[in-house]
PDB file of N, CA and C in Angstrom:
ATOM      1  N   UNK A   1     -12.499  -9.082  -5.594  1.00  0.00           N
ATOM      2  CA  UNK A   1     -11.141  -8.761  -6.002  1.00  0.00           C
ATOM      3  C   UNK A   1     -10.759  -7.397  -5.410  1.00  0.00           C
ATOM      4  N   UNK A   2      -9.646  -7.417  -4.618  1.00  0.00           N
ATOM      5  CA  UNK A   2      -9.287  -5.948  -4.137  1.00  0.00           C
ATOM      6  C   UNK A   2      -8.462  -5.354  -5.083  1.00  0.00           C
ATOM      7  N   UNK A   3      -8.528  -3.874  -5.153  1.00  0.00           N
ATOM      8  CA  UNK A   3      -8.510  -2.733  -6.211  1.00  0.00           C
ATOM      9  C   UNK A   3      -6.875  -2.520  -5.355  1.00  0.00           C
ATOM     10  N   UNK A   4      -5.896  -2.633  -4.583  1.00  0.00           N
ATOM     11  CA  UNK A   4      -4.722  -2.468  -4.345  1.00  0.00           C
ATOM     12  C   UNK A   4      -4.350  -3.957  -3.360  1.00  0.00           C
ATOM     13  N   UNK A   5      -3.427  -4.420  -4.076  1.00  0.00           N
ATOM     14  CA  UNK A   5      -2.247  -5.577  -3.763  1.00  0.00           C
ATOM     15  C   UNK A   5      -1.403  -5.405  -2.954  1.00  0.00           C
ATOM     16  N   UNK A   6      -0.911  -6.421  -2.249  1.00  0.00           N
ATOM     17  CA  UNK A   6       0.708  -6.695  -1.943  1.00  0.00           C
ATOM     18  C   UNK A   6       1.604  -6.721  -3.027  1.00  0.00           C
ATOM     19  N   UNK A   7       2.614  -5.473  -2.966  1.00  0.00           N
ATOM     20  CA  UNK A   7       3.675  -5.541  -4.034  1.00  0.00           C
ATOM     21  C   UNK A   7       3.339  -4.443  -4.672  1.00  0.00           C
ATOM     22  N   UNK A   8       1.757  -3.960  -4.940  1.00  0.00           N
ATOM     23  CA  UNK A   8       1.778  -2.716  -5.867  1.00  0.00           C
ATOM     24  C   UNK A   8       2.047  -1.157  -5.596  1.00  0.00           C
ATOM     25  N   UNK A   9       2.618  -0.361  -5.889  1.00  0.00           N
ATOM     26  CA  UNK A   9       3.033   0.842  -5.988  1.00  0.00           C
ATOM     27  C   UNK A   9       2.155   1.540  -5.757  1.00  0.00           C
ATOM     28  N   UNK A  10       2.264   2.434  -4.213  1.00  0.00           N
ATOM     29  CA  UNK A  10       0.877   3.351  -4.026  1.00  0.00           C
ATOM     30  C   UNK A  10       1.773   4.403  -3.721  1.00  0.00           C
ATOM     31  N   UNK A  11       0.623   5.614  -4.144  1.00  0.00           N
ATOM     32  CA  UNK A  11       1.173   7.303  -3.368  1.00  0.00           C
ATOM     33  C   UNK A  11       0.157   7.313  -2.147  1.00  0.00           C
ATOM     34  N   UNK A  12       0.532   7.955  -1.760  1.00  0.00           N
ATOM     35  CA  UNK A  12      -0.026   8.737  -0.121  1.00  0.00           C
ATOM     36  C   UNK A  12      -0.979   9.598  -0.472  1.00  0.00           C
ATOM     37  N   UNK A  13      -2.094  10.152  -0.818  1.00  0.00           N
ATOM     38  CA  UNK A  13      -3.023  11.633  -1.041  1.00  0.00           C
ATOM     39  C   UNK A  13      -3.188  12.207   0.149  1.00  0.00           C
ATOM     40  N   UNK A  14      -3.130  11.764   1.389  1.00  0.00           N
ATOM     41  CA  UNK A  14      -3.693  13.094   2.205  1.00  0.00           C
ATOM     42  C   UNK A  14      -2.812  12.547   3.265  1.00  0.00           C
ATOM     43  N   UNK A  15      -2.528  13.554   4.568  1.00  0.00           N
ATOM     44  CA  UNK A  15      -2.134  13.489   5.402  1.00  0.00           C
ATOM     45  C   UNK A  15       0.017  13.677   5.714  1.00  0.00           C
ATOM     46  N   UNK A  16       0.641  13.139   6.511  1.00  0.00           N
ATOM     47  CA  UNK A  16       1.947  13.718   6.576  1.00  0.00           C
ATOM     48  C   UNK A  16       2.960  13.322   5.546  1.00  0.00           C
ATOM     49  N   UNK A  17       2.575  12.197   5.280  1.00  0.00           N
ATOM     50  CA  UNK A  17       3.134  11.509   4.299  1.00  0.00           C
ATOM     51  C   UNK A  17       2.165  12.065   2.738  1.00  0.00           C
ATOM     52  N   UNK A  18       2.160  12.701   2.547  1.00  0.00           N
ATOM     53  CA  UNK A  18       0.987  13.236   1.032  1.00  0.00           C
ATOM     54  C   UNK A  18       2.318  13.018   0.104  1.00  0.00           C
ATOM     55  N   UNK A  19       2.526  12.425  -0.902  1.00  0.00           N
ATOM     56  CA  UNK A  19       2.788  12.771  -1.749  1.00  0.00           C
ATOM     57  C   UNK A  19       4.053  11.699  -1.933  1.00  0.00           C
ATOM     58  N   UNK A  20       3.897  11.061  -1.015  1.00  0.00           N
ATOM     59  CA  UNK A  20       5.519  10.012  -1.242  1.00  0.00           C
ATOM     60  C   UNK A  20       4.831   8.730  -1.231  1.00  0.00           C
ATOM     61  N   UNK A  21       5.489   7.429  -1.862  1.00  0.00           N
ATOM     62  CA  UNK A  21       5.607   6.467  -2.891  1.00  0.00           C
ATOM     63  C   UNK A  21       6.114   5.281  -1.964  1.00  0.00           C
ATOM     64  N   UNK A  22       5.218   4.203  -1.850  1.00  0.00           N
ATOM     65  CA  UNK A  22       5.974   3.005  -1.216  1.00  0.00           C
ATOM     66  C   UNK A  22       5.067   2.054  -2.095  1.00  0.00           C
ATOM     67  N   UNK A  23       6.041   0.725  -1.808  1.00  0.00           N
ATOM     68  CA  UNK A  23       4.975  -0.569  -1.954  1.00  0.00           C
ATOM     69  C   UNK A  23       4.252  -1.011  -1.141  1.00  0.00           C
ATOM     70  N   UNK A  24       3.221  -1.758  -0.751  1.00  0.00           N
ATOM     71  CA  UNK A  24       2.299  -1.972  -0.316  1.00  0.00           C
ATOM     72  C   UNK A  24       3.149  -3.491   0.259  1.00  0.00           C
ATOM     73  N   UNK A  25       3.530  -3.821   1.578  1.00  0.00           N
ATOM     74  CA  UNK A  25       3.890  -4.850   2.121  1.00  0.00           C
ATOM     75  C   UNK A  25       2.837  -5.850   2.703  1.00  0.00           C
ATOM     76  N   UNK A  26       1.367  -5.345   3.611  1.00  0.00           N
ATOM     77  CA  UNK A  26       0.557  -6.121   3.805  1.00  0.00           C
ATOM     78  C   UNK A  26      -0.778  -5.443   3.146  1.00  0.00           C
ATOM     79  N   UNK A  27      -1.576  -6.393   2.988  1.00  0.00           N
ATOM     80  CA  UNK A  27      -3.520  -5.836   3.050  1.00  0.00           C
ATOM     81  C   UNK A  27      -4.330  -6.517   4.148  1.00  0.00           C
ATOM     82  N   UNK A  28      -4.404  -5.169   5.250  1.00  0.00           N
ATOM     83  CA  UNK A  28      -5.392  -5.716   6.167  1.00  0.00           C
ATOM     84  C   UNK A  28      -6.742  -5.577   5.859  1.00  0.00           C
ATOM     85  N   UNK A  29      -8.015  -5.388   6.480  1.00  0.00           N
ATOM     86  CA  UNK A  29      -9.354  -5.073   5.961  1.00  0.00           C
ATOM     87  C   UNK A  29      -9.633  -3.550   6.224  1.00  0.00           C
ATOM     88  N   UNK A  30      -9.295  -3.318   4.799  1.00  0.00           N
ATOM     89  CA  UNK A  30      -9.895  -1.299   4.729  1.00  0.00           C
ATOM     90  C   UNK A  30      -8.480  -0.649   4.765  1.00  0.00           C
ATOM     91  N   UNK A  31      -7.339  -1.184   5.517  1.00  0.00           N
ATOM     92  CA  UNK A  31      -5.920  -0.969   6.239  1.00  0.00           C
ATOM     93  C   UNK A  31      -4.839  -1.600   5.183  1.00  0.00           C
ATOM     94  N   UNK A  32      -3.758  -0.721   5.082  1.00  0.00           N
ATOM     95  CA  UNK A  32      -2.799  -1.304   3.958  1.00  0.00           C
ATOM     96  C   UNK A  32      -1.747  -0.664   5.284  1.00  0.00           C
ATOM     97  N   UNK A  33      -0.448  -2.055   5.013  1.00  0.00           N
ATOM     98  CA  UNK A  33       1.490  -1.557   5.447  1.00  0.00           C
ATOM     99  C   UNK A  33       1.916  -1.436   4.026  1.00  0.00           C
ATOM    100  N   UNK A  34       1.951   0.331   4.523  1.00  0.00           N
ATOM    101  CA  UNK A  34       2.716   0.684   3.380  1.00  0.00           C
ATOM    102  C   UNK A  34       4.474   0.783   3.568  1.00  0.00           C
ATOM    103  N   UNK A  35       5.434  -0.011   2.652  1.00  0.00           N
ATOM    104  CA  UNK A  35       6.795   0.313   3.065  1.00  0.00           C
ATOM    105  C   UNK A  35       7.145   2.093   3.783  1.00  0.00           C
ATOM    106  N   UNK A  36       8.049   2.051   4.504  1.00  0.00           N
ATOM    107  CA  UNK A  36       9.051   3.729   4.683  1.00  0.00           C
ATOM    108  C   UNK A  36       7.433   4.863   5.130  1.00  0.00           C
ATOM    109  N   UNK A  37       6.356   4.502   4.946  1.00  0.00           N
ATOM    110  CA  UNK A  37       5.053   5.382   5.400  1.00  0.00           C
ATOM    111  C   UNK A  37       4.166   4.700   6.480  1.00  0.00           C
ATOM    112  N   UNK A  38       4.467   6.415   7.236  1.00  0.00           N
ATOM    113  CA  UNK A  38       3.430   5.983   8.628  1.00  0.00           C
ATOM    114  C   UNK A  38       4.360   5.331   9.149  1.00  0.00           C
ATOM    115  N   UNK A  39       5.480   5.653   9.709  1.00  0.00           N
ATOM    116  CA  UNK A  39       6.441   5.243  10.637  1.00  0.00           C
ATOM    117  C   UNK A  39       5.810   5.990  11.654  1.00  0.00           C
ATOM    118  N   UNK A  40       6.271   5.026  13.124  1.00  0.00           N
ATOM    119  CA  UNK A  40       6.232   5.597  14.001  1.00  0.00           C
ATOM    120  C   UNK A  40       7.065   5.003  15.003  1.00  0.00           C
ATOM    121  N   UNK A  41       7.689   5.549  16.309  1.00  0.00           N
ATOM    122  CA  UNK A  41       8.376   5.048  17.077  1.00  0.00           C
ATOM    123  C   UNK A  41       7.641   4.549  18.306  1.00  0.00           C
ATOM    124  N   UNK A  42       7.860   3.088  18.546  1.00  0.00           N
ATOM    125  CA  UNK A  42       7.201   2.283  20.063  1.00  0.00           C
ATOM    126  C   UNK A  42       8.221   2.326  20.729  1.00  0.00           C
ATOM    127  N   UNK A  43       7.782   2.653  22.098  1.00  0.00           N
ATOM    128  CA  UNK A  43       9.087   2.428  23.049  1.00  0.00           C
ATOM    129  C   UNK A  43       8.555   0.997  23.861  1.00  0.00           C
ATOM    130  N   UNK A  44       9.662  -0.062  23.574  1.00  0.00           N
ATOM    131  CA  UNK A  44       8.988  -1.140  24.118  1.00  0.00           C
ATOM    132  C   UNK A  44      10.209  -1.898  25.183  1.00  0.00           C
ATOM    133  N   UNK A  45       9.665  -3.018  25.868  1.00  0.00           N
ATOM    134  CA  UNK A  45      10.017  -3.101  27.198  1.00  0.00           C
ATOM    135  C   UNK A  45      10.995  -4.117  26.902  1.00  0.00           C
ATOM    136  N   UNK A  46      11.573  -4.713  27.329  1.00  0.00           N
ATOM    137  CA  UNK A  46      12.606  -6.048  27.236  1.00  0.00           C
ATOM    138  C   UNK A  46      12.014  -7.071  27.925  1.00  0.00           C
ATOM    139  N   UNK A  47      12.768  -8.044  27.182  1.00  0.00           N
ATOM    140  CA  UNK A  47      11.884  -9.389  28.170  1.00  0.00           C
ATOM    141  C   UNK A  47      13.168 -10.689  28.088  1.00  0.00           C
ATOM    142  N   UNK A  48      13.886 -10.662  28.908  1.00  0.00           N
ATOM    143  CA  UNK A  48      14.852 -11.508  29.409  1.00  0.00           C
ATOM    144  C   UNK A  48      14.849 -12.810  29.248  1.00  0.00           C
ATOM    145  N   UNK A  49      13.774 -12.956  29.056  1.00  0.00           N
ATOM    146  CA  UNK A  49      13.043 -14.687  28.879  1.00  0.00           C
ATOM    147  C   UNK A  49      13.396 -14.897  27.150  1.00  0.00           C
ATOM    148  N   UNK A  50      12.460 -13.955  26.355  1.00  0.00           N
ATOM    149  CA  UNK A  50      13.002 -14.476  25.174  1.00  0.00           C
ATOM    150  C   UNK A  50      13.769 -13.643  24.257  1.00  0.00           C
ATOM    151  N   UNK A  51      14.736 -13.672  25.040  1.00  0.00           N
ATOM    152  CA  UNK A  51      15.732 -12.570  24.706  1.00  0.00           C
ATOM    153  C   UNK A  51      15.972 -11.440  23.573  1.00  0.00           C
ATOM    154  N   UNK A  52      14.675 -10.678  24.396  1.00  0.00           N
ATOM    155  CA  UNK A  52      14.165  -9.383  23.461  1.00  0.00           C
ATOM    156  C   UNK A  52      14.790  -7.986  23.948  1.00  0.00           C
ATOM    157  N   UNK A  53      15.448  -7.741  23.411  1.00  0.00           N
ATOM    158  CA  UNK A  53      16.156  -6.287  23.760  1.00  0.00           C
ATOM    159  C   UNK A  53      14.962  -4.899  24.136  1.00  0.00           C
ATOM    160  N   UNK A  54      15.552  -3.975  25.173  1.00  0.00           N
ATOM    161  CA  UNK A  54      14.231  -3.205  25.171  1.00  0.00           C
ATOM    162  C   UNK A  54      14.811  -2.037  24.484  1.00  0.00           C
ATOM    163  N   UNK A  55      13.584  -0.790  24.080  1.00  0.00           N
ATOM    164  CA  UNK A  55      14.499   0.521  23.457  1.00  0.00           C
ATOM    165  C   UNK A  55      13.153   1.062  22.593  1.00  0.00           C
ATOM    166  N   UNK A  56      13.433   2.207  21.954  1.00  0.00           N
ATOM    167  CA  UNK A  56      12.254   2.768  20.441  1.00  0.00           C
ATOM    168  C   UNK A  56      12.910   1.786  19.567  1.00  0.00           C
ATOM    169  N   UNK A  57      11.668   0.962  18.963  1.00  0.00           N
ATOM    170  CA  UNK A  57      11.525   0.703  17.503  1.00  0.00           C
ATOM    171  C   UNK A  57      11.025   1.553  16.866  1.00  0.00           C
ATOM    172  N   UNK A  58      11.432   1.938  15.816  1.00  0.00           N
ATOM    173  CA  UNK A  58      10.461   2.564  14.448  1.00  0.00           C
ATOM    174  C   UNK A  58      10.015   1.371  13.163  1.00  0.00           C
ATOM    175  N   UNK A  59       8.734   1.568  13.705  1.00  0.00           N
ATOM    176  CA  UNK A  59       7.965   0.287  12.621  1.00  0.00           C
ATOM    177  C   UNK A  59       6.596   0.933  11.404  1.00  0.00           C
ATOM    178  N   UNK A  60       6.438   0.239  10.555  1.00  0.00           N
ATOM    179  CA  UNK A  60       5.259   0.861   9.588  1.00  0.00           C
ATOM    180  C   UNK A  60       3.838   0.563  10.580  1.00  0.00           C
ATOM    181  N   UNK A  61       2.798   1.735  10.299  1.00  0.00           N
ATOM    182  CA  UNK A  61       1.434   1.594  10.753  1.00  0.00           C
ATOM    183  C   UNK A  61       0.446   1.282  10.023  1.00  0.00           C
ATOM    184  N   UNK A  62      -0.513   0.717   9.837  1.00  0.00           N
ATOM    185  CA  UNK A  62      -1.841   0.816   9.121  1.00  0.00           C
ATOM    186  C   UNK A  62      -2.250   2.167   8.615  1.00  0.00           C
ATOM    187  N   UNK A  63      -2.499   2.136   7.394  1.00  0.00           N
ATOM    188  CA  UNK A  63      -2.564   3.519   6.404  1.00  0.00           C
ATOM    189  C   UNK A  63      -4.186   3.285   6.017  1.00  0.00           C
ATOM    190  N   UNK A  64      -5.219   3.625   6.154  1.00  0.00           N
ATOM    191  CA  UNK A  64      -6.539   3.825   5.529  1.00  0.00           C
ATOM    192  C   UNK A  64      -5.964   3.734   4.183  1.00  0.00           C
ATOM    193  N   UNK A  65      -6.897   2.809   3.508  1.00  0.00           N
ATOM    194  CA  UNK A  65      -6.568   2.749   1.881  1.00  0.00           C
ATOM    195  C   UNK A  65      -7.559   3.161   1.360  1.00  0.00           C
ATOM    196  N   UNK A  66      -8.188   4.458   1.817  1.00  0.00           N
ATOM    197  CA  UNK A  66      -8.806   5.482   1.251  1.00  0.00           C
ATOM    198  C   UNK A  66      -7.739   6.256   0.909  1.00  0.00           C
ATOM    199  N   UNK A  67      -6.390   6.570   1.605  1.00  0.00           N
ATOM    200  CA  UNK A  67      -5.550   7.724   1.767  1.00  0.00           C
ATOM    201  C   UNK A  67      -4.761   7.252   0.940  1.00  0.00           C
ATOM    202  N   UNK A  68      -5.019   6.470  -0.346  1.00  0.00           N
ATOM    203  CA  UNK A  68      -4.169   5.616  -1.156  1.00  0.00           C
ATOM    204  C   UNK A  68      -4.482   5.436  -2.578  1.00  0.00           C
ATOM    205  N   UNK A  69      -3.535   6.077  -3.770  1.00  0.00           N
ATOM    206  CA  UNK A  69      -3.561   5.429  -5.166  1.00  0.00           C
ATOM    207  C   UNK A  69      -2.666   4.717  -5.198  1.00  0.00           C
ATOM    208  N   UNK A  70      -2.908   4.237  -6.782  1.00  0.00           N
ATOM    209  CA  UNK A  70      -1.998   3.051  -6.940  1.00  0.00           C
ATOM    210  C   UNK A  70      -1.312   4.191  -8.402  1.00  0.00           C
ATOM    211  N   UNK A  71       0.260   3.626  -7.836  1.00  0.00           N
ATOM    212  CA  UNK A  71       0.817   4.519  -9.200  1.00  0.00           C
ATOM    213  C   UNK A  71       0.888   3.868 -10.106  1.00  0.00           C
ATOM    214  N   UNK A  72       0.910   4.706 -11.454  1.00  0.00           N
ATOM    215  CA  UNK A  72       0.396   4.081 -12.850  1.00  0.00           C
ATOM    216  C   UNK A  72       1.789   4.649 -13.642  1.00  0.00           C
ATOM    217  N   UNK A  73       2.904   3.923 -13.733  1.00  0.00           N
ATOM    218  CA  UNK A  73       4.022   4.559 -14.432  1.00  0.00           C
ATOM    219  C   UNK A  73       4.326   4.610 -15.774  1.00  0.00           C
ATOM    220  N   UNK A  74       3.220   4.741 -16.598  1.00  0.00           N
ATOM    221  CA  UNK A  74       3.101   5.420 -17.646  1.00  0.00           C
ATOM    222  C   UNK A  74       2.823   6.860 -17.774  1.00  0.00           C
ATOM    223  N   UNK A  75       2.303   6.838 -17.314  1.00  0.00           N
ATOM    224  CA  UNK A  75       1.752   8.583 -16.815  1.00  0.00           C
ATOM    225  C   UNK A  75       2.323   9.096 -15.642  1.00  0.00           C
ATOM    226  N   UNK A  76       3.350   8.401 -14.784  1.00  0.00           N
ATOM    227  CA  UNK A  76       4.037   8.483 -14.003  1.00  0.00           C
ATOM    228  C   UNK A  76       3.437   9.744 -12.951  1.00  0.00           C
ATOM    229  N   UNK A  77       2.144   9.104 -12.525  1.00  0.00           N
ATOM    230  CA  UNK A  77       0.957  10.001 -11.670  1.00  0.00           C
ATOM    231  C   UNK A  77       0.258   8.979 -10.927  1.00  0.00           C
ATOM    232  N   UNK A  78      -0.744   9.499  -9.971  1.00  0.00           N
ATOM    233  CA  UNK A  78      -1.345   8.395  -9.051  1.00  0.00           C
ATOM    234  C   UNK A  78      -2.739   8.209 -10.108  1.00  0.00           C
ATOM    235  N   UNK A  79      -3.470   6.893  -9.643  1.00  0.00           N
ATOM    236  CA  UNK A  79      -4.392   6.691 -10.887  1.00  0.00           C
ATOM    237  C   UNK A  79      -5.415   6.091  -9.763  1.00  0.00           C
ATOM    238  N   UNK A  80      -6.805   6.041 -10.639  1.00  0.00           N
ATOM    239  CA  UNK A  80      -7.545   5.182  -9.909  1.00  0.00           C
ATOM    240  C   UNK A  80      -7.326   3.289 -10.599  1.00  0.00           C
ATOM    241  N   UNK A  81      -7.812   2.741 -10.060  1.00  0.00           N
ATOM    242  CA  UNK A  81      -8.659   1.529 -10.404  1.00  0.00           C
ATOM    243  C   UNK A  81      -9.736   0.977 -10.663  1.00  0.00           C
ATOM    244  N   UNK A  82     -10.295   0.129 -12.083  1.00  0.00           N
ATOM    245  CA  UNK A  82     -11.257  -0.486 -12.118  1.00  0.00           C
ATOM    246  C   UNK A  82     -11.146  -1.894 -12.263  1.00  0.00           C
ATOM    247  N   UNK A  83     -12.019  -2.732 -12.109  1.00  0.00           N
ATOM    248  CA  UNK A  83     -12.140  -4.200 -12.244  1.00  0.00           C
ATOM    249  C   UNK A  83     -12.472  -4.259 -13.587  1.00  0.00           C
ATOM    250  N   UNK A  84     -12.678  -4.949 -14.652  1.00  0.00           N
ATOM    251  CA  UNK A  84     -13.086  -5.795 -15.563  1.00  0.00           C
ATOM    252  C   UNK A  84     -13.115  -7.352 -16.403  1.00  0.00           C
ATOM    253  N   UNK A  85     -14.143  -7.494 -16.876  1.00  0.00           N
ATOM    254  CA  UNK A  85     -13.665  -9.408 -17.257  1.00  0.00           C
ATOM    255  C   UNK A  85     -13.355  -8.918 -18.788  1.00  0.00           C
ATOM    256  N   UNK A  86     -12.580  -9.751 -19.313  1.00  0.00           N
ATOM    257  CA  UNK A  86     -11.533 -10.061 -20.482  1.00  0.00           C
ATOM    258  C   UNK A  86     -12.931 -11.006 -21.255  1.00  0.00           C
ATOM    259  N   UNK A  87     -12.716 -11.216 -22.370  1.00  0.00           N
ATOM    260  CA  UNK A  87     -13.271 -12.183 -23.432  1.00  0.00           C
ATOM    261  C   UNK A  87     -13.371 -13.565 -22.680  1.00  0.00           C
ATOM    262  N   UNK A  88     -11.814 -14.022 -22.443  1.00  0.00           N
ATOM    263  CA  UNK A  88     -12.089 -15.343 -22.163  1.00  0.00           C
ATOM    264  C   UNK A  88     -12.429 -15.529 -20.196  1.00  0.00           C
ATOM    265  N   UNK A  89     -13.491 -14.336 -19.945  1.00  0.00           N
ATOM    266  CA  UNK A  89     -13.786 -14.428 -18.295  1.00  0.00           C
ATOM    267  C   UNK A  89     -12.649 -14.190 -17.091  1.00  0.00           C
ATOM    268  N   UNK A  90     -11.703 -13.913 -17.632  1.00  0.00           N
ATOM    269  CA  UNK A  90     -10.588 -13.899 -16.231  1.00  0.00           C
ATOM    270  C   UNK A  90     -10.707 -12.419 -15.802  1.00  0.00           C
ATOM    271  N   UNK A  91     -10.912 -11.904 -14.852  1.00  0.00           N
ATOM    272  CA  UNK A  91     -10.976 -10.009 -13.982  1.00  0.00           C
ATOM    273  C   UNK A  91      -9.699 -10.068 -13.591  1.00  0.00           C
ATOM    274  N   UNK A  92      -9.578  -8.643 -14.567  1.00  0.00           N
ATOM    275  CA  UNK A  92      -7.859  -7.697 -14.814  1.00  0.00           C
ATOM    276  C   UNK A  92      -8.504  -6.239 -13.861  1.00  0.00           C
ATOM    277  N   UNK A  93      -7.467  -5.669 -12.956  1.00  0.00           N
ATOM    278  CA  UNK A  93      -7.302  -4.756 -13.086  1.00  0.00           C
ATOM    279  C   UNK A  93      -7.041  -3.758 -13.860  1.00  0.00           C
ATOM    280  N   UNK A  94      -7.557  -2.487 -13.860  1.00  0.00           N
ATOM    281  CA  UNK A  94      -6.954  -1.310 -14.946  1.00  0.00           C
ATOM    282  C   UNK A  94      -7.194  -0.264 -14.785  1.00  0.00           C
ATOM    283  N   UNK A  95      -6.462   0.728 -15.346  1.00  0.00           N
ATOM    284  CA  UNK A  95      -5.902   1.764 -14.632  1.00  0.00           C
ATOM    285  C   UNK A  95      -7.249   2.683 -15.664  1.00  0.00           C
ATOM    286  N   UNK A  96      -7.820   3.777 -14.404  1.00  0.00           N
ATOM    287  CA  UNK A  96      -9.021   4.355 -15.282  1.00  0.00           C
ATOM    288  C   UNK A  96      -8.912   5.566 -16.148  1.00  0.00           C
ATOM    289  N   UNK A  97      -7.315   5.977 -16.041  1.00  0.00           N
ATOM    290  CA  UNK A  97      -7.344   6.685 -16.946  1.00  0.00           C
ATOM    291  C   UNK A  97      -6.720   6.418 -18.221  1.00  0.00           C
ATOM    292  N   UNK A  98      -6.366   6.003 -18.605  1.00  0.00           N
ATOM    293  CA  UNK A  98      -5.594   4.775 -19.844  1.00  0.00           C
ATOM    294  C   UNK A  98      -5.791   3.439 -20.181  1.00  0.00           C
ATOM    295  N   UNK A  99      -7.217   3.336 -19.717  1.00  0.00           N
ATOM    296  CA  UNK A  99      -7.437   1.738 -19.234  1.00  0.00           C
ATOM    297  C   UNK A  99      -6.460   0.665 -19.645  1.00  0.00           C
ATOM    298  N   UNK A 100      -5.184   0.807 -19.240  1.00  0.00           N
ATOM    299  CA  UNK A 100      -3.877  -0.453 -19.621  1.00  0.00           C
ATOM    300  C   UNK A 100      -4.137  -1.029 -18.528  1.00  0.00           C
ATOM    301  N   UNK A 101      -3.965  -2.365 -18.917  1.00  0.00           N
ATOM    302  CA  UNK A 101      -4.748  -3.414 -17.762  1.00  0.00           C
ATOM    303  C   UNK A 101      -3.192  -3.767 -16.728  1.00  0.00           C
ATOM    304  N   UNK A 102      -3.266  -3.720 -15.428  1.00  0.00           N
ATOM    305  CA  UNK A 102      -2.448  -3.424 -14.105  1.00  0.00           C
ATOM    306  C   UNK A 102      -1.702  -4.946 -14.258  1.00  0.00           C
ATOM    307  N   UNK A 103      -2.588  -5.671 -13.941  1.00  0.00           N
ATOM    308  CA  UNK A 103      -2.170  -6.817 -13.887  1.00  0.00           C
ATOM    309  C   UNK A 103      -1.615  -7.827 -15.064  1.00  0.00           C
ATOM    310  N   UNK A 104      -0.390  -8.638 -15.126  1.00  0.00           N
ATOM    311  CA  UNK A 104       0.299  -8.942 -16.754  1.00  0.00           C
ATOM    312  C   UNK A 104      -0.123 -10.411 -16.579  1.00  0.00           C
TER     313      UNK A 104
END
């Protein structure tokens, strides 16, 4: 079970982006697209054939999801994650400092 989702609310901890807030759009392996973080601009070529315009895109990059909490908006702060099984066996996420379980 991975400890950050598609859809869930992460902060940035280190690097240019430190401290700002997106959702999590893909999970690659180790690598998260985080929305509006880790932009960068490609200057890419045109291709006439399938009628692709050329010019800078600005697109999201792969973010190390080491460089990543998941925000916990009760405490409206970045939090860690733990795994655990429930009574009747199903594994909830939860947040390790309030253990309120992530997932509803």
């Amino acid at each position: 079970m991975e400890k950050i989702r598609k859809g869930d609310q992460v902060v940035v901890l280190s690097g240019r982006d430190k401290g700002r807030r997106g959702a999590v759009l893909q999970v690659l392996e180790g690598e998260l697209l985080v929305e509006n973080i880790n932009r960068v601009k490609r200057h890419t070529k045109g291709n006439p054939q399938t009628g692709k315009a050329g010019g800078i895109v600005e697109k999201e990059m792969p973010l190390a999801a080491s460089k990543v909490a998941i925000w916990n908006p009760s405490s409206k702060a970045a939090d860690r994650v733990g795994i655990k099984k429930l009574a009747d066996g199903k594994k909830v996420r939860f947040f390790k400092s309030n253990g309120e379980v992530v997932d509803a």
